[in-house]
C-alpha atoms as a PDB file:
ATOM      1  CA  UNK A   1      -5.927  12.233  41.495  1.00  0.00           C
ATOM      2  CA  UNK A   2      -7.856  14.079  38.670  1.00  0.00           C
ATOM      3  CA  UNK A   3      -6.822  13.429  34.753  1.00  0.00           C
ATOM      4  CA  UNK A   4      -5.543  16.858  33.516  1.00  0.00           C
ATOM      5  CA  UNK A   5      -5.414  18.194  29.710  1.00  0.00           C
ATOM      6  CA  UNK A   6      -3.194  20.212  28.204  1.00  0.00           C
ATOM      7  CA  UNK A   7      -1.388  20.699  24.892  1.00  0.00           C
ATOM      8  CA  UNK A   8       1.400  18.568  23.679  1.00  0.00           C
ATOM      9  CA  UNK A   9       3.712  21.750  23.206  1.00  0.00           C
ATOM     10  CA  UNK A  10       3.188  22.241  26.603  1.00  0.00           C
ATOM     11  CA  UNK A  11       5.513  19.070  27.476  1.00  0.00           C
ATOM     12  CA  UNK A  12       9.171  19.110  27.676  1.00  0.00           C
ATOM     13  CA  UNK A  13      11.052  17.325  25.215  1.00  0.00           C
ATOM     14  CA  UNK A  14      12.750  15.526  27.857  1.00  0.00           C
ATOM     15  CA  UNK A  15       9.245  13.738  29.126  1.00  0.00           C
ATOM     16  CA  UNK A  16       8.829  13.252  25.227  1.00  0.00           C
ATOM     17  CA  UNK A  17      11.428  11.661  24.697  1.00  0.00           C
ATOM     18  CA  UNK A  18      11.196   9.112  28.079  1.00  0.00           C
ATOM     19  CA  UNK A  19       7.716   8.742  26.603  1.00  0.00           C
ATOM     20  CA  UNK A  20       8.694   7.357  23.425  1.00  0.00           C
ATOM     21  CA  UNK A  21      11.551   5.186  24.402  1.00  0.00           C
ATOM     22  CA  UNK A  22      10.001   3.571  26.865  1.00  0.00           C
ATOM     23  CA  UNK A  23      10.700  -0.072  27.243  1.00  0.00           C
ATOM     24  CA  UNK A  24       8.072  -1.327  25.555  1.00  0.00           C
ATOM     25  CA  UNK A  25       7.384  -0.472  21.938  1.00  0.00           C
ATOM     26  CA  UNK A  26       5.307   2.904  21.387  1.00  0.00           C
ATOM     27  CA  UNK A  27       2.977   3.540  18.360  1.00  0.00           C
ATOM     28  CA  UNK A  28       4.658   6.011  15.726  1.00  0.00           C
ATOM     29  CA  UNK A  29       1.179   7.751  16.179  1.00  0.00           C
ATOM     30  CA  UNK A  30       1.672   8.983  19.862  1.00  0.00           C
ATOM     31  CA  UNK A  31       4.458  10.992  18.179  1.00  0.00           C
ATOM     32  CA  UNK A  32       3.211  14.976  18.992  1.00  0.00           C
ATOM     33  CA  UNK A  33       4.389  15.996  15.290  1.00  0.00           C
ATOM     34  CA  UNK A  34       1.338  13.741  14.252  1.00  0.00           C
ATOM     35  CA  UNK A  35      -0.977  15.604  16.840  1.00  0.00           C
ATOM     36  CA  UNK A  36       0.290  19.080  15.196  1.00  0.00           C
ATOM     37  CA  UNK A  37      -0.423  17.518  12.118  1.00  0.00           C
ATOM     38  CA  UNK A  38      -4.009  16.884  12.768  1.00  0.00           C
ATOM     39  CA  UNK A  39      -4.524  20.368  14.670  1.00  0.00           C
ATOM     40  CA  UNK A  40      -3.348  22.173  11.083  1.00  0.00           C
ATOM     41  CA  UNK A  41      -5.493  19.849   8.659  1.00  0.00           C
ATOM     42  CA  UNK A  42      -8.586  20.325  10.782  1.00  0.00           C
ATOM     43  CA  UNK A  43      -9.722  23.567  11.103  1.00  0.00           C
ATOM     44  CA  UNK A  44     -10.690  25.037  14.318  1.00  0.00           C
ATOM     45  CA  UNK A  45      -9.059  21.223  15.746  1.00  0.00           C
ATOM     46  CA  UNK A  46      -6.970  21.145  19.091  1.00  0.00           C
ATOM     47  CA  UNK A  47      -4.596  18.308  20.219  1.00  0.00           C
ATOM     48  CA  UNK A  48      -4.900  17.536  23.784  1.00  0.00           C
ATOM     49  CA  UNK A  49      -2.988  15.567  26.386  1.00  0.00           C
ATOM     50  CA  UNK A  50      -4.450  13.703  28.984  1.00  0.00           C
ATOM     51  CA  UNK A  51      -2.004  13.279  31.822  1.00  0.00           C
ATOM     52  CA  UNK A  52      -2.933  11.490  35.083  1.00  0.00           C
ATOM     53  CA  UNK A  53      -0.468  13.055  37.349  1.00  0.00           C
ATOM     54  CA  UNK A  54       2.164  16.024  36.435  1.00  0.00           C
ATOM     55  CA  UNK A  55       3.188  14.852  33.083  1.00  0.00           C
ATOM     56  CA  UNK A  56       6.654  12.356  33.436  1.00  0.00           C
ATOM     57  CA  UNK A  57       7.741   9.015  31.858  1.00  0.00           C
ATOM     58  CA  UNK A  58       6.220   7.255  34.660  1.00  0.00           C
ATOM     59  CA  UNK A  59       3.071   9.096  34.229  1.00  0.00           C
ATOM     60  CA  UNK A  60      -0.043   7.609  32.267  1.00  0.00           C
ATOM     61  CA  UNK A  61      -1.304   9.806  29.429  1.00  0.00           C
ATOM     62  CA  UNK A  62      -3.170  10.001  26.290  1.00  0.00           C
ATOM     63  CA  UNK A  63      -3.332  11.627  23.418  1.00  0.00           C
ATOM     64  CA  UNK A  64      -6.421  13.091  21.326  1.00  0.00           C
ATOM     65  CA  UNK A  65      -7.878  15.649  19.204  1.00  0.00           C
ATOM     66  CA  UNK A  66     -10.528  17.587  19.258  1.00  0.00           C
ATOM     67  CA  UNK A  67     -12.823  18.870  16.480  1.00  0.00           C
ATOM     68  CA  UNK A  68     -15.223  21.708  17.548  1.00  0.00           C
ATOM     69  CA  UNK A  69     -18.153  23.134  15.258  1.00  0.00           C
ATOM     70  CA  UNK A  70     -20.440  25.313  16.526  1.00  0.00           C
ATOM     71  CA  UNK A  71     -21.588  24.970  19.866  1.00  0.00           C
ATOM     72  CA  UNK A  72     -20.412  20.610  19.771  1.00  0.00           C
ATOM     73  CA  UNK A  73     -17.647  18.941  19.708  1.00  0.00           C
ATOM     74  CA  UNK A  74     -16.070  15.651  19.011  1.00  0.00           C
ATOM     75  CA  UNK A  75     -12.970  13.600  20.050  1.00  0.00           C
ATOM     76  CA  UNK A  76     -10.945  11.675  18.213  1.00  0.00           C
ATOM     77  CA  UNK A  77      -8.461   9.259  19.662  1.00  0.00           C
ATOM     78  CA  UNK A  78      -8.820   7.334  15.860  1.00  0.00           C
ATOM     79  CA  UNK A  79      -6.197   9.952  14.141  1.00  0.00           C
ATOM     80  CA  UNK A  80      -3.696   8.338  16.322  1.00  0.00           C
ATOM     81  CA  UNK A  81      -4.180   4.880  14.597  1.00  0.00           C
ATOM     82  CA  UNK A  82      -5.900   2.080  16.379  1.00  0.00           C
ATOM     83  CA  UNK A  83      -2.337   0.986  17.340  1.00  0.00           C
ATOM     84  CA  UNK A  84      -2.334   4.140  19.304  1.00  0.00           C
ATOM     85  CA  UNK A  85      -3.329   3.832  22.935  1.00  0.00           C
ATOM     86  CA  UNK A  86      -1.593   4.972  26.203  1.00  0.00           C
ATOM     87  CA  UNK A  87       1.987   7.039  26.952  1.00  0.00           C
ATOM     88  CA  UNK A  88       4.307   6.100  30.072  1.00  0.00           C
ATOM     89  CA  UNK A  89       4.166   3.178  32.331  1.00  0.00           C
ATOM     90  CA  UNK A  90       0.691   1.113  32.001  1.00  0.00           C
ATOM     91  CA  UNK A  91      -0.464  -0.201  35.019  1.00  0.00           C
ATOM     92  CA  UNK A  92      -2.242  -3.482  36.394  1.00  0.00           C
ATOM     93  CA  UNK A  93      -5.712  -4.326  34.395  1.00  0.00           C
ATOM     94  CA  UNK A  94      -7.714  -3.745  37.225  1.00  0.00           C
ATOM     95  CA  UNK A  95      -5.812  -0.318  37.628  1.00  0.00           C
ATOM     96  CA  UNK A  96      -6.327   0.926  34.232  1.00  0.00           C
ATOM     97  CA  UNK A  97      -9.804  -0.384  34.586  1.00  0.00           C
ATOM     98  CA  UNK A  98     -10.590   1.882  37.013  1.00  0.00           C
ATOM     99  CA  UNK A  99      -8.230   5.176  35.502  1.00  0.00           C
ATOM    100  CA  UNK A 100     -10.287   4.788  32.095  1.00  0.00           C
ATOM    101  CA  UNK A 101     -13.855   5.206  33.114  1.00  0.00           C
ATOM    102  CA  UNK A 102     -12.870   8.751  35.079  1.00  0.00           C
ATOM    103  CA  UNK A 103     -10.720   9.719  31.497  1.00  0.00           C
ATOM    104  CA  UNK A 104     -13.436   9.219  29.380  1.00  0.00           C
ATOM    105  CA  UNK A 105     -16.194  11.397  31.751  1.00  0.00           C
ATOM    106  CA  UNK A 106     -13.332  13.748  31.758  1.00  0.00           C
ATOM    107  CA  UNK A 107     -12.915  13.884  28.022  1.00  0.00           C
ATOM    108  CA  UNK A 108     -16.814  13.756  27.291  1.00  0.00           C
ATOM    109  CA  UNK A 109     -17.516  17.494  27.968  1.00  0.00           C
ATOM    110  CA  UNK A 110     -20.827  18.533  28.315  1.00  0.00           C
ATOM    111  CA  UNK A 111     -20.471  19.701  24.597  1.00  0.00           C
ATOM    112  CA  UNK A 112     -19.005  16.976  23.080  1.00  0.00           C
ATOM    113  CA  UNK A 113     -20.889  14.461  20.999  1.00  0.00           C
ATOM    114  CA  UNK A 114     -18.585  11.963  19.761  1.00  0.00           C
ATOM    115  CA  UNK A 115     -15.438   9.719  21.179  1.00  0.00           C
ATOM    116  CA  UNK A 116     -13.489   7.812  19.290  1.00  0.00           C
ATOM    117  CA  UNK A 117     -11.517   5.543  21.254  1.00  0.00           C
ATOM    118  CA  UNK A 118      -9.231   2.601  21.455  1.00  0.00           C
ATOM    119  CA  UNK A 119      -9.384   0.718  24.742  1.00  0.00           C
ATOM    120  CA  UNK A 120      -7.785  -2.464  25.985  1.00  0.00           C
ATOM    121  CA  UNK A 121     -10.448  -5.128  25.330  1.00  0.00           C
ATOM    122  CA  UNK A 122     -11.606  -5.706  28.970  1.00  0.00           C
ATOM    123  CA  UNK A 123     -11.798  -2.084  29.632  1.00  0.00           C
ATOM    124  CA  UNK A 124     -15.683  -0.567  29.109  1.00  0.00           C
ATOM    125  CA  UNK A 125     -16.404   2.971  28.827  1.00  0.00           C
ATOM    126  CA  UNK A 126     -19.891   2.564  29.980  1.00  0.00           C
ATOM    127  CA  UNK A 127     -20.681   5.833  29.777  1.00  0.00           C
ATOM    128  CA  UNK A 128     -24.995   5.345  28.290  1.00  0.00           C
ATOM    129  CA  UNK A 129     -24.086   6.689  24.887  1.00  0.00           C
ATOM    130  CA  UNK A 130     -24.597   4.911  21.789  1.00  0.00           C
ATOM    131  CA  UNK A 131     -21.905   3.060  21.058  1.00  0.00           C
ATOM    132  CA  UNK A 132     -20.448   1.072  17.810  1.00  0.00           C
ATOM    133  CA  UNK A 133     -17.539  -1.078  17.958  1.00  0.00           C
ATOM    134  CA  UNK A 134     -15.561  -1.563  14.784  1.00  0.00           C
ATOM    135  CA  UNK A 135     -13.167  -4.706  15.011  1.00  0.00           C
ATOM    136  CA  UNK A 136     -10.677  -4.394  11.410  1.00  0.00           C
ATOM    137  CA  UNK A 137      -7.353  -6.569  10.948  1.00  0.00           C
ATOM    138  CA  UNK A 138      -4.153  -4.428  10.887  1.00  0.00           C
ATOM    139  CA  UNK A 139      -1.924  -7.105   8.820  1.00  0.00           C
ATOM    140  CA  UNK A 140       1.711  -6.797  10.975  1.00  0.00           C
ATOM    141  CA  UNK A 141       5.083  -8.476  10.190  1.00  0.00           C
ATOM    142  CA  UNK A 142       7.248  -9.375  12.634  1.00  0.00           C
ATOM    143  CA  UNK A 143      10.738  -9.847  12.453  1.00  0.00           C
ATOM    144  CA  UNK A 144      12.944 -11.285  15.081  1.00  0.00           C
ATOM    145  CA  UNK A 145      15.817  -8.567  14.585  1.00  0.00           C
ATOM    146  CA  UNK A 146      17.680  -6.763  12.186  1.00  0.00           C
ATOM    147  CA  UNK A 147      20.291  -8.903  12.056  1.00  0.00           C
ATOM    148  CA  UNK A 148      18.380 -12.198  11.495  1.00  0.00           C
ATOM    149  CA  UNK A 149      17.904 -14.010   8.041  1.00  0.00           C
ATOM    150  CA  UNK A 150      17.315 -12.182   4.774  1.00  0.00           C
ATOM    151  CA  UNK A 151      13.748 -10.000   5.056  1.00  0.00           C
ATOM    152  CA  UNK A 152      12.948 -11.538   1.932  1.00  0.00           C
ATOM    153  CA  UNK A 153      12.570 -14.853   3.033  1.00  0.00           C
ATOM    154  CA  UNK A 154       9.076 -13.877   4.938  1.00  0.00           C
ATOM    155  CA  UNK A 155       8.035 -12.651   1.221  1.00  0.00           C
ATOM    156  CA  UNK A 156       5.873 -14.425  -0.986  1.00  0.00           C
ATOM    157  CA  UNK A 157       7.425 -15.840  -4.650  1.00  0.00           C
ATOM    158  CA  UNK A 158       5.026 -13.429  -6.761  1.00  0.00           C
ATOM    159  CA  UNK A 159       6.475 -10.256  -4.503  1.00  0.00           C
ATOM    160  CA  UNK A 160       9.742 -11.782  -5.308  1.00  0.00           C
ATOM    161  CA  UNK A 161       9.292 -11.760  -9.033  1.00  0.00           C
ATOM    162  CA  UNK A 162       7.517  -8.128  -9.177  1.00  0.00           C
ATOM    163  CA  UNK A 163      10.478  -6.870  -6.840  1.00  0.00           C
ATOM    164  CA  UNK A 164      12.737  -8.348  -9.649  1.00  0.00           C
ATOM    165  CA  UNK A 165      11.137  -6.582 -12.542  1.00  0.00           C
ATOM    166  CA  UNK A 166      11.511  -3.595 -11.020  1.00  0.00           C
ATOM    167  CA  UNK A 167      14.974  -3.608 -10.533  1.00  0.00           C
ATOM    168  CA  UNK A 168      15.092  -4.456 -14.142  1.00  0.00           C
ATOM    169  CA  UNK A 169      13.572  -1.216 -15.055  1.00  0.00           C
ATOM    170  CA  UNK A 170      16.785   0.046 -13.664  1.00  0.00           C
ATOM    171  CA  UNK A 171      14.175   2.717 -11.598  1.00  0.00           C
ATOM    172  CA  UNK A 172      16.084   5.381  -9.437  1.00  0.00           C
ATOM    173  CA  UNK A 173      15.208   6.182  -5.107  1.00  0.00           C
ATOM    174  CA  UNK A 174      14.799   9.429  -3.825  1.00  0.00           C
ATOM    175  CA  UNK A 175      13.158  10.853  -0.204  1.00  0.00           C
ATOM    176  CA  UNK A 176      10.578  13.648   0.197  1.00  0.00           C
ATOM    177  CA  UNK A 177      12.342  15.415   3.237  1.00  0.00           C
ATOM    178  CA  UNK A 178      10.802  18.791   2.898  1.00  0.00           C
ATOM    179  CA  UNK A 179       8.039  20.854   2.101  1.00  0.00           C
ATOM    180  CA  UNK A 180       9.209  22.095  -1.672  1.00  0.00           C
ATOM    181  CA  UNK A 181       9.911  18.296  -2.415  1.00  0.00           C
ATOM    182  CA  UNK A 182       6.478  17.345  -1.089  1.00  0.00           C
ATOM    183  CA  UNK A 183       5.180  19.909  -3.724  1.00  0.00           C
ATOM    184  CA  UNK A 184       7.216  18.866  -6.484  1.00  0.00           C
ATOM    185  CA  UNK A 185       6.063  15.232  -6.255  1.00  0.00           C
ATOM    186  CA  UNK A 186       2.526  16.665  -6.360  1.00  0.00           C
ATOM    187  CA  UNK A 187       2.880  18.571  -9.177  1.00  0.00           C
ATOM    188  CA  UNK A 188       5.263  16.227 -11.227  1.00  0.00           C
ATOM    189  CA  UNK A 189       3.121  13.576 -10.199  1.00  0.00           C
ATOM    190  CA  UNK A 190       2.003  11.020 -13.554  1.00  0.00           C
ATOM    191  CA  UNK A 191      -1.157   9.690 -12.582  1.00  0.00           C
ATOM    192  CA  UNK A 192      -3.605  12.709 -12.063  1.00  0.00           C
ATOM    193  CA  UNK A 193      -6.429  10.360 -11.616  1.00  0.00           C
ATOM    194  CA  UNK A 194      -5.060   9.014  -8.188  1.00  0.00           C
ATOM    195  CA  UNK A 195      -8.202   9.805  -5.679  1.00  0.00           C
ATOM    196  CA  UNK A 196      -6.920  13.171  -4.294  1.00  0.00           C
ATOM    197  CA  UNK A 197      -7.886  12.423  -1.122  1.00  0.00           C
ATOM    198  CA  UNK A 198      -4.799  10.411  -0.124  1.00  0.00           C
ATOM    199  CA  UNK A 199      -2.084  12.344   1.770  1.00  0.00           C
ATOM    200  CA  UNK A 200       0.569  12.020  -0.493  1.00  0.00           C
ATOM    201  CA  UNK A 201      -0.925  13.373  -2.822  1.00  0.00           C
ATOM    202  CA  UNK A 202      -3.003  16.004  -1.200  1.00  0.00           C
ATOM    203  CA  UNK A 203      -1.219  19.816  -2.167  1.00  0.00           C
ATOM    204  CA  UNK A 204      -2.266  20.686   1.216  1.00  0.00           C
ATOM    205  CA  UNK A 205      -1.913  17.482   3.556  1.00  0.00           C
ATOM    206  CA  UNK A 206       1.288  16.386   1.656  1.00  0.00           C
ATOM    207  CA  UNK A 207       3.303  19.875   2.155  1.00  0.00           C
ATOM    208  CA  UNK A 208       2.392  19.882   5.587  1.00  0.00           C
ATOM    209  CA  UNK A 209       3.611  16.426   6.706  1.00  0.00           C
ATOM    210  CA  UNK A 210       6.881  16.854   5.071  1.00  0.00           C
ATOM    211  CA  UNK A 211       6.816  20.664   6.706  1.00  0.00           C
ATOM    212  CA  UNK A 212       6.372  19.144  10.332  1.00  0.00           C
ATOM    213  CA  UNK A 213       8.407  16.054  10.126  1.00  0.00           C
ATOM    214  CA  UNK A 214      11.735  17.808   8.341  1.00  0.00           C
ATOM    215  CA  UNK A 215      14.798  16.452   9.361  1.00  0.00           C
ATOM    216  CA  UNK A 216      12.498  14.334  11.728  1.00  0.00           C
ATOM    217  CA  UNK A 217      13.186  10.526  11.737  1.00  0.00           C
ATOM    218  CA  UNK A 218      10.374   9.467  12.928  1.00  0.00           C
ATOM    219  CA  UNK A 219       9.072   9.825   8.922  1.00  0.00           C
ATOM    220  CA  UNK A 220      10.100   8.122   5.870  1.00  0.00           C
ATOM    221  CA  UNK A 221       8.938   9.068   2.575  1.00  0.00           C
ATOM    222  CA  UNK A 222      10.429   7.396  -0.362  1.00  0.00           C
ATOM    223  CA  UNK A 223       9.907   7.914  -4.101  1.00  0.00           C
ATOM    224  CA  UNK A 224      10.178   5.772  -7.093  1.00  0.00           C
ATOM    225  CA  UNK A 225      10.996   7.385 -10.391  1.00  0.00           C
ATOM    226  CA  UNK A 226      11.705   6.603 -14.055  1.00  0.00           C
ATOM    227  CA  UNK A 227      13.203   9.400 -16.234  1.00  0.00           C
ATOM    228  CA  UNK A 228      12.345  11.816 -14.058  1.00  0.00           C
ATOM    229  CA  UNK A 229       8.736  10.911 -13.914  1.00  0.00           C
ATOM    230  CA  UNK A 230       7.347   9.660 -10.323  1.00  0.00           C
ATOM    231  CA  UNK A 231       6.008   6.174 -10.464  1.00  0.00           C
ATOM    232  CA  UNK A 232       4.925   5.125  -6.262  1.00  0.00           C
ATOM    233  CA  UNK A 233       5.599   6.602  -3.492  1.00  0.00           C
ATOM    234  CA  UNK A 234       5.432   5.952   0.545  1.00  0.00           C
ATOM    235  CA  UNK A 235       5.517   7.138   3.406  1.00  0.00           C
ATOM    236  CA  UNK A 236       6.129   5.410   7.104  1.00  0.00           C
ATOM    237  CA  UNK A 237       5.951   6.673  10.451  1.00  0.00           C
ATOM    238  CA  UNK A 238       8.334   5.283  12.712  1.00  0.00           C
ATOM    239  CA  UNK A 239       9.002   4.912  16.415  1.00  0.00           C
ATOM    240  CA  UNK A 240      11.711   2.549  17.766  1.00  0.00           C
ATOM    241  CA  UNK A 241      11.542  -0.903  16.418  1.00  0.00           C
ATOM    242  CA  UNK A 242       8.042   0.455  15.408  1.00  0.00           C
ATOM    243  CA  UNK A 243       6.975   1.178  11.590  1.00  0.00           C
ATOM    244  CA  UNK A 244       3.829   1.845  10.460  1.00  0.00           C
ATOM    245  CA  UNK A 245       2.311   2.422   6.618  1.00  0.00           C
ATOM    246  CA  UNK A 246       0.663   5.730   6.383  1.00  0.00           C
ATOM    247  CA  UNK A 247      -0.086   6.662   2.939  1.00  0.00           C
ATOM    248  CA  UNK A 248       1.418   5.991  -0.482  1.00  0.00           C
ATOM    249  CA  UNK A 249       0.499   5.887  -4.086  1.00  0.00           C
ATOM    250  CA  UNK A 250       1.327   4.361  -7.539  1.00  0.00           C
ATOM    251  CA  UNK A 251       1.102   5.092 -11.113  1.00  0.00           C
ATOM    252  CA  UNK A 252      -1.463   3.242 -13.497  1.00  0.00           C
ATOM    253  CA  UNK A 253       1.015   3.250 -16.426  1.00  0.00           C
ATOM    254  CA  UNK A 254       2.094   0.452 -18.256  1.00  0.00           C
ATOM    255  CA  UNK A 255       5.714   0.611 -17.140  1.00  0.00           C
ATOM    256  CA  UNK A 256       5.192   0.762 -13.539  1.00  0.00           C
ATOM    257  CA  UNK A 257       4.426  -3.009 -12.984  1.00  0.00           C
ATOM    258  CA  UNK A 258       7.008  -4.090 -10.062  1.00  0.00           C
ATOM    259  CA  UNK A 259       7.882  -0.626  -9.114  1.00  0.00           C
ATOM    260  CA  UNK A 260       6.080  -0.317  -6.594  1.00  0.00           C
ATOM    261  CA  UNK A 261       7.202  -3.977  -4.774  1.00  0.00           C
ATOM    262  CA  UNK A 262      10.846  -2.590  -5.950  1.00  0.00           C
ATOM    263  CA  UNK A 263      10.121   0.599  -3.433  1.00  0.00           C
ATOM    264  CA  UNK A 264       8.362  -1.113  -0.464  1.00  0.00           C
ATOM    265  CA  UNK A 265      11.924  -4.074  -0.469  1.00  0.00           C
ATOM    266  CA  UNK A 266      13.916  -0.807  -0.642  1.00  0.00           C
ATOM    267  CA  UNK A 267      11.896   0.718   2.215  1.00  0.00           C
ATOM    268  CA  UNK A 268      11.629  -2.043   4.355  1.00  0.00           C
ATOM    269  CA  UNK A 269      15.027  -2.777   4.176  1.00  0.00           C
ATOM    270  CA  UNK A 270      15.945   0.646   5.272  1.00  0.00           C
ATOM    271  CA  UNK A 271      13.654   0.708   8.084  1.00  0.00           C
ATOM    272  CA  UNK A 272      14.971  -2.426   9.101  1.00  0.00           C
ATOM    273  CA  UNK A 273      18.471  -1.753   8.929  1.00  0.00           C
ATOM    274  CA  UNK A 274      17.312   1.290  11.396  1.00  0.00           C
ATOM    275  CA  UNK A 275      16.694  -1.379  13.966  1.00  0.00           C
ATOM    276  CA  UNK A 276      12.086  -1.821  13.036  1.00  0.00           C
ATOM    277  CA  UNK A 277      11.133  -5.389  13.852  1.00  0.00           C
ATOM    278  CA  UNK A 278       7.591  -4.830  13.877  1.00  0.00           C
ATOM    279  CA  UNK A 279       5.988  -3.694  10.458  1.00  0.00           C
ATOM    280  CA  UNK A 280       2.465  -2.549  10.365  1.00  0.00           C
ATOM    281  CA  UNK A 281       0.840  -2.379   6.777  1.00  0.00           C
ATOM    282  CA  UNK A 282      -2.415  -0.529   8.078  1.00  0.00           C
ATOM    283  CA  UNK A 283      -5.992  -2.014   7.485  1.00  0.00           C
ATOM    284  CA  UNK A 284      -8.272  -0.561   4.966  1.00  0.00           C
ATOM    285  CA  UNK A 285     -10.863   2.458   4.847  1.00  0.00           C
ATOM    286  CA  UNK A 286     -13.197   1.777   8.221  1.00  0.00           C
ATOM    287  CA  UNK A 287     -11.799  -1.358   8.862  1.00  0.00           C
ATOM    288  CA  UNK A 288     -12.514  -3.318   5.492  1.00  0.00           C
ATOM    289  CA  UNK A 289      -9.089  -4.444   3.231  1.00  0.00           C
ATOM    290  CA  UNK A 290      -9.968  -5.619  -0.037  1.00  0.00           C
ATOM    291  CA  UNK A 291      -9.092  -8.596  -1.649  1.00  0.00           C
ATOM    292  CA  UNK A 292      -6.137  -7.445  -3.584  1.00  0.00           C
ATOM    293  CA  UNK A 293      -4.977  -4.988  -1.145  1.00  0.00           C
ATOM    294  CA  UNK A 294      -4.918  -8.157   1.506  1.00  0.00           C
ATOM    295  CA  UNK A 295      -2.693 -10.161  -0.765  1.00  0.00           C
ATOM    296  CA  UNK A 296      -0.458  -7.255  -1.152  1.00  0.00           C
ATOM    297  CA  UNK A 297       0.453  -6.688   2.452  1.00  0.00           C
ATOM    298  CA  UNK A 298       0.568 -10.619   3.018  1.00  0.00           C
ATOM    299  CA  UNK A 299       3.252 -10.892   0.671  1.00  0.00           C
ATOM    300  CA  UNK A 300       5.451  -9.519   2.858  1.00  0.00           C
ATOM    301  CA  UNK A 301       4.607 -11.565   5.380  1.00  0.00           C
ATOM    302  CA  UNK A 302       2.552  -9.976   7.179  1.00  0.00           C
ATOM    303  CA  UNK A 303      -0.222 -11.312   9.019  1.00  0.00           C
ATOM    304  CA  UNK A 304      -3.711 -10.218  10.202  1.00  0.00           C
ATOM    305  CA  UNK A 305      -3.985  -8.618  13.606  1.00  0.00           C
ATOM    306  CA  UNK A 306      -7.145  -7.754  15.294  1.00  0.00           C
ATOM    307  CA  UNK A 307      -7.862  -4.205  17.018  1.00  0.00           C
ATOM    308  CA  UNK A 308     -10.504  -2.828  17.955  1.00  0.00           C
ATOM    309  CA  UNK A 309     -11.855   0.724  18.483  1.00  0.00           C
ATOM    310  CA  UNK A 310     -15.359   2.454  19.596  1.00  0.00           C
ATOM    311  CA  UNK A 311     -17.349   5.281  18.700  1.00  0.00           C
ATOM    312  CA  UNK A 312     -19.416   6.976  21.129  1.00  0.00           C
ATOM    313  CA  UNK A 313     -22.263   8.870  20.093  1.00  0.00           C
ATOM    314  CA  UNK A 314     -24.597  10.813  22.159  1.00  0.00           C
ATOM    315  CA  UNK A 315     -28.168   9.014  20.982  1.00  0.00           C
ATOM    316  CA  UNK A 316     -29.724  12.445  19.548  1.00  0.00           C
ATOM    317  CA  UNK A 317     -26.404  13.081  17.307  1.00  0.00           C
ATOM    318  CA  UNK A 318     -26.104   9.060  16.571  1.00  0.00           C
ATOM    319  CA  UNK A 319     -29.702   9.530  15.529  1.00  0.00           C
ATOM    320  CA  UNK A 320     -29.751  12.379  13.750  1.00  0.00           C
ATOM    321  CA  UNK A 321     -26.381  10.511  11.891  1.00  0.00           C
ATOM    322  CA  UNK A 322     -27.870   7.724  10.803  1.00  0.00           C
ATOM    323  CA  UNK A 323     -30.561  10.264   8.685  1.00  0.00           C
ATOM    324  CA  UNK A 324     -27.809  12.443   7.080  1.00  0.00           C
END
């Protein structure tokens, strides 16, 4: 039997939703709002869906987008998180072994030029392109349930203290739940040197997330503010017992210190009173986590996880890469 590809849209909800609550635990990323997302912020980008079988719960599948310039194109599994991966029931090692190879020949068009891929670590795509494997940590907490011991208790005493001093500042919660509040943030927001590149923060990525995810629980975005003035703010995507950082920001000023440990406790508490035993702080830009941004996310608890992703470049384009 052939893989097939179509468009998420093109799915009932009903196969959707058997996707995502499948037994086990299914990456916030394989949510199609985040495949919309993608198609919108990329121009000239399509989200596909690679079924083996008529699409169905029990059916394997995977999702991807593709970015087309010109005559080439390339294919990104990487937008969906290296804690992406496959939809419906995965089968036997061997099994998958042998499903994978004909996926990727099937995705690899004769006009594509790059795949971006996360496979199960025995699984090769072997498919005589250049190919670069990135290995980065993801740092994860896990929590037995939500109604085990205090959260805190996995947090470190200097988290503890910061999440104190915010509460002292007697700072106020609110949510970003639609597209005019994703705006407002933006243009409220107090520290204007924040790289604009983060989502958040971006006037056209930001509106557009909280555009395709409103009223949608699968995202939580939470804002920290004193006097009216917005001091950090996050935002979680969310599956299940499944949570996992996306984007989020914080002010440089003087009176933000603990603010932004106040929001995350406030966050994760939420999340986990919503049933998330499995936390995942992200890793950093191309797989490298600075110092400081390590010790952040183990404060929590959390704890480095390894996954690992390839890019597959046809040897002309990796070449011709490698001079730009």
């Amino acid at each position: 039997m052939p893989w097939a590809s179509r468009h998420p849209s093109e799915v009932s909800k009903a196969v959707w939703d058997g996707w995502l609550n499948s037994p086990h635990p299914v990456s916030p990323y394989l949510n199609p709002l985040w495949a919309q997302f993608w198609e919108k912020r990329w121009n000239g980008a399509r989200a596909e869906l690679w079924h083996h079988g008529d699409p169905a719960p029990a059916s394997l599948a995977m999702m991807g987008v593709r970015r087309r310039r010109g005559i080439w194109d390339r294919f990104h599994v990487l937008p969906f998180g290296t804690t992406g991966g496959f939809l419906g029931s995965i089968p036997a090692e061997e099994t998958i072994a042998n499903l994978t190879l004909p996926l990727w020949r099937a995705v690899a068009g004769p006009r594509t030029v790059e795949l971006t891929l996360n496979l199960l670590p025995s699984v090769s795509p072997n498919l005589n392109w250049k190919l670069t494997e990135i290995i980065s940590p993801h740092w994860v907490l896990e929590i037995s349930s939500p109604g085990a011991d205090s959260l805190d208790a996995s947090f470190s005493e200097s988290h503890r203290r910061n999440i104190r001093k915010g509460e002292d500042l007697g700072a106020t919660l609110s949510s970003v739940r639609s597209r005019d509040d994703a705006c407002d943030l933006i243009t409220f927001w107090s520290a204007p040197e924040t790289h604009p590149s983060r989502m958040v923060l971006d006037a056209e990525a930001g509106p557009l997330l909280a555009d395709l995810f409103q009223g949608n629980q699968a995202m939580v975005w939470r804002v920290v503010s004193m006097s009216d003035r917005p001091l950090a703010t996050c935002l979680w995507l969310v599956n299940g017992p499944v949570a996992v950082y996306l984007d989020g920001a914080v002010s440089k000023e003087k009176d933000a210190t603990g603010i932004n440990h106040f929001l995350f406790d406030r966050v994760l508490a939420e999340l986990r009173s919503r049933g998330v035993t499995t936390f995942d702080f992200g890793a950093g830009p191309a797989g490298v986590t600075s110092e400081g941004l390590a010790q952040f996310k183990a404060g929590w608890g959390a704890r480095p996880v390894e996954h690992r992703e390839l890019i597959l470049r046809r040897p002309w384009y990796h070449a011709a890469r490698k001079l730009m």
